[in-house]
Protein backbone atom coordinates (compact mmCIF):
# COMPACT_ATOMS: atom_id res chain seq x y z
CA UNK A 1 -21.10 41.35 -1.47
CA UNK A 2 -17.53 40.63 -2.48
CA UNK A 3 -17.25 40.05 -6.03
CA UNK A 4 -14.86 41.21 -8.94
CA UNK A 5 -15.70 42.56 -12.18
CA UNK A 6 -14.28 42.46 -15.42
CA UNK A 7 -12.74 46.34 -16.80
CA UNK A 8 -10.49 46.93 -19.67
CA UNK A 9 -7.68 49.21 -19.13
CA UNK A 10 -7.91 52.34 -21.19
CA UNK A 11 -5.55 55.08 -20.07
CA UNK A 12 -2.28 55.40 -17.98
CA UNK A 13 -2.50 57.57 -14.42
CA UNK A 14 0.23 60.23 -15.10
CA UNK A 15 0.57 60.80 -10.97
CA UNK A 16 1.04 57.16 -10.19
CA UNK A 17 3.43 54.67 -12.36
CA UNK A 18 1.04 51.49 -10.63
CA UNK A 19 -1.99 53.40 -11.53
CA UNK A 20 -4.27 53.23 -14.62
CA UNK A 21 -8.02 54.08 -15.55
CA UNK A 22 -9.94 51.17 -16.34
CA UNK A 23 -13.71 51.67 -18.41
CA UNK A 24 -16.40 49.32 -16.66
CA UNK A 25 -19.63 49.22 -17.87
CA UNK A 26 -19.05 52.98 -19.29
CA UNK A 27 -17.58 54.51 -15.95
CA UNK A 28 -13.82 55.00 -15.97
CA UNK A 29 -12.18 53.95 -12.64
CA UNK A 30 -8.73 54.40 -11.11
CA UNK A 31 -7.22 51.26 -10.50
CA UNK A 32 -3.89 49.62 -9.38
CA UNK A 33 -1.96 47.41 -11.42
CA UNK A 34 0.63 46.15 -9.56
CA UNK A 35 -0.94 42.53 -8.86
CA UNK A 36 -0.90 42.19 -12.88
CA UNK A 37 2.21 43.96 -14.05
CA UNK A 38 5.09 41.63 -14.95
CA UNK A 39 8.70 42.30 -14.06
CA UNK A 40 10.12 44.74 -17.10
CA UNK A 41 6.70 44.84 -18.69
CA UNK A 42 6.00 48.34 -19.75
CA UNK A 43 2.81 49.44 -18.14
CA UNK A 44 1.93 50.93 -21.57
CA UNK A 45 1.58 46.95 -22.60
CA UNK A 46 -1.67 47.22 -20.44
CA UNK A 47 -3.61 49.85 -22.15
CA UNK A 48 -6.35 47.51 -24.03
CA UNK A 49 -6.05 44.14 -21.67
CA UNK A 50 -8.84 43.01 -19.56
CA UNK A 51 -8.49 42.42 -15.66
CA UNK A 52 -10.36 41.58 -13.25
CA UNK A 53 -11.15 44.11 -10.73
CA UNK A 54 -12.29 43.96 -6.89
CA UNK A 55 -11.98 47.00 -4.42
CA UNK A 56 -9.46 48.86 -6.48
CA UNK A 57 -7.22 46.41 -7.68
CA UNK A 58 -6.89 44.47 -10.83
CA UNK A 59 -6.39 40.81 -9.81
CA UNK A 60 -5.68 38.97 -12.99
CA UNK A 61 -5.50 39.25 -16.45
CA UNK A 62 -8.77 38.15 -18.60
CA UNK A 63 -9.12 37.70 -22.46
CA UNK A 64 -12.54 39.47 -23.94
CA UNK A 65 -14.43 36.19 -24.05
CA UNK A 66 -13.88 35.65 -20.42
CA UNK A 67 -14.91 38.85 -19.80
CA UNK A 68 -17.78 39.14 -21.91
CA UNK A 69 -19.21 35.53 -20.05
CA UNK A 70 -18.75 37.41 -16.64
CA UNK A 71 -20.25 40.72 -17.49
CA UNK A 72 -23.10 39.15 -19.28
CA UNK A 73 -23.26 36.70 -15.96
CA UNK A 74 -23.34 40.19 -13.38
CA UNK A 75 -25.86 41.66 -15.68
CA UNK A 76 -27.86 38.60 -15.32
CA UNK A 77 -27.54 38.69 -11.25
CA UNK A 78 -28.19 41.96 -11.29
CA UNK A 79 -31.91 41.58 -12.04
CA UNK A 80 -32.08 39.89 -8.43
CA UNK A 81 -28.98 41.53 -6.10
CA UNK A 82 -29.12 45.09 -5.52
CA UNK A 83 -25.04 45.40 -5.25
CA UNK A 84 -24.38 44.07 -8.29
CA UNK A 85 -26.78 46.21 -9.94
CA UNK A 86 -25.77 49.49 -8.39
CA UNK A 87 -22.34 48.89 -9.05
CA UNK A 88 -22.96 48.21 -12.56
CA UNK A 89 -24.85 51.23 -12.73
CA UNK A 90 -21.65 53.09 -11.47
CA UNK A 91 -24.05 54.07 -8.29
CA UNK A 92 -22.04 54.41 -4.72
CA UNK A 93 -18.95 54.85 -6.45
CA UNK A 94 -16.52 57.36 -5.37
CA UNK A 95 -13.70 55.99 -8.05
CA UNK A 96 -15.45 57.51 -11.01
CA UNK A 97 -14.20 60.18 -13.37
């Protein structure tokens, strides 16, 4: 299944200036930033912001009621798909610290 999932960006990656550590659903991942970062925007602006984030990379930029509507609508489909619920469970992940 191919789906993205909202994650709010909570610390800066000191090894890689387009890497962060975003919290989702209580597991902190490492994730790149480049697709969301705007030209002279200080990556430190991040820290806080919600993105949407598929295979490693966040996509776009989401505001907390967005985000809230899609995590509540994953939880929901995770009652029924497997995927979603594992990774909301933070199962099969090798991205977790």
């Amino acid at each position: 299944m191919c789906i993205g999932i909202p994650g709010r960006i909570v610390a800066l990656d000191p090894r890689h200036s387009q890497h962060v550590w975003a919290e989702v659903c209580g597991a902190q991942r490492e994730i790149n930033i480049a697709l969301v970062c705007q030209a002279g925007e200080p990556r430190e602006a991040l820290l806080g912001c919600w993105v949407l984030i598929h295979v490693g990379f966040a996509l776009s930029r989401l505001d907390e009621p967005e985000a809230a509507e899609m995590l509540a609508a994953l939880q929901a489909m995770g009652e029924v798909e497997n995927d979603v619920a594992l990774f909301m469970t933070g199962e099969g992940n090798d991205e977790i610290r």
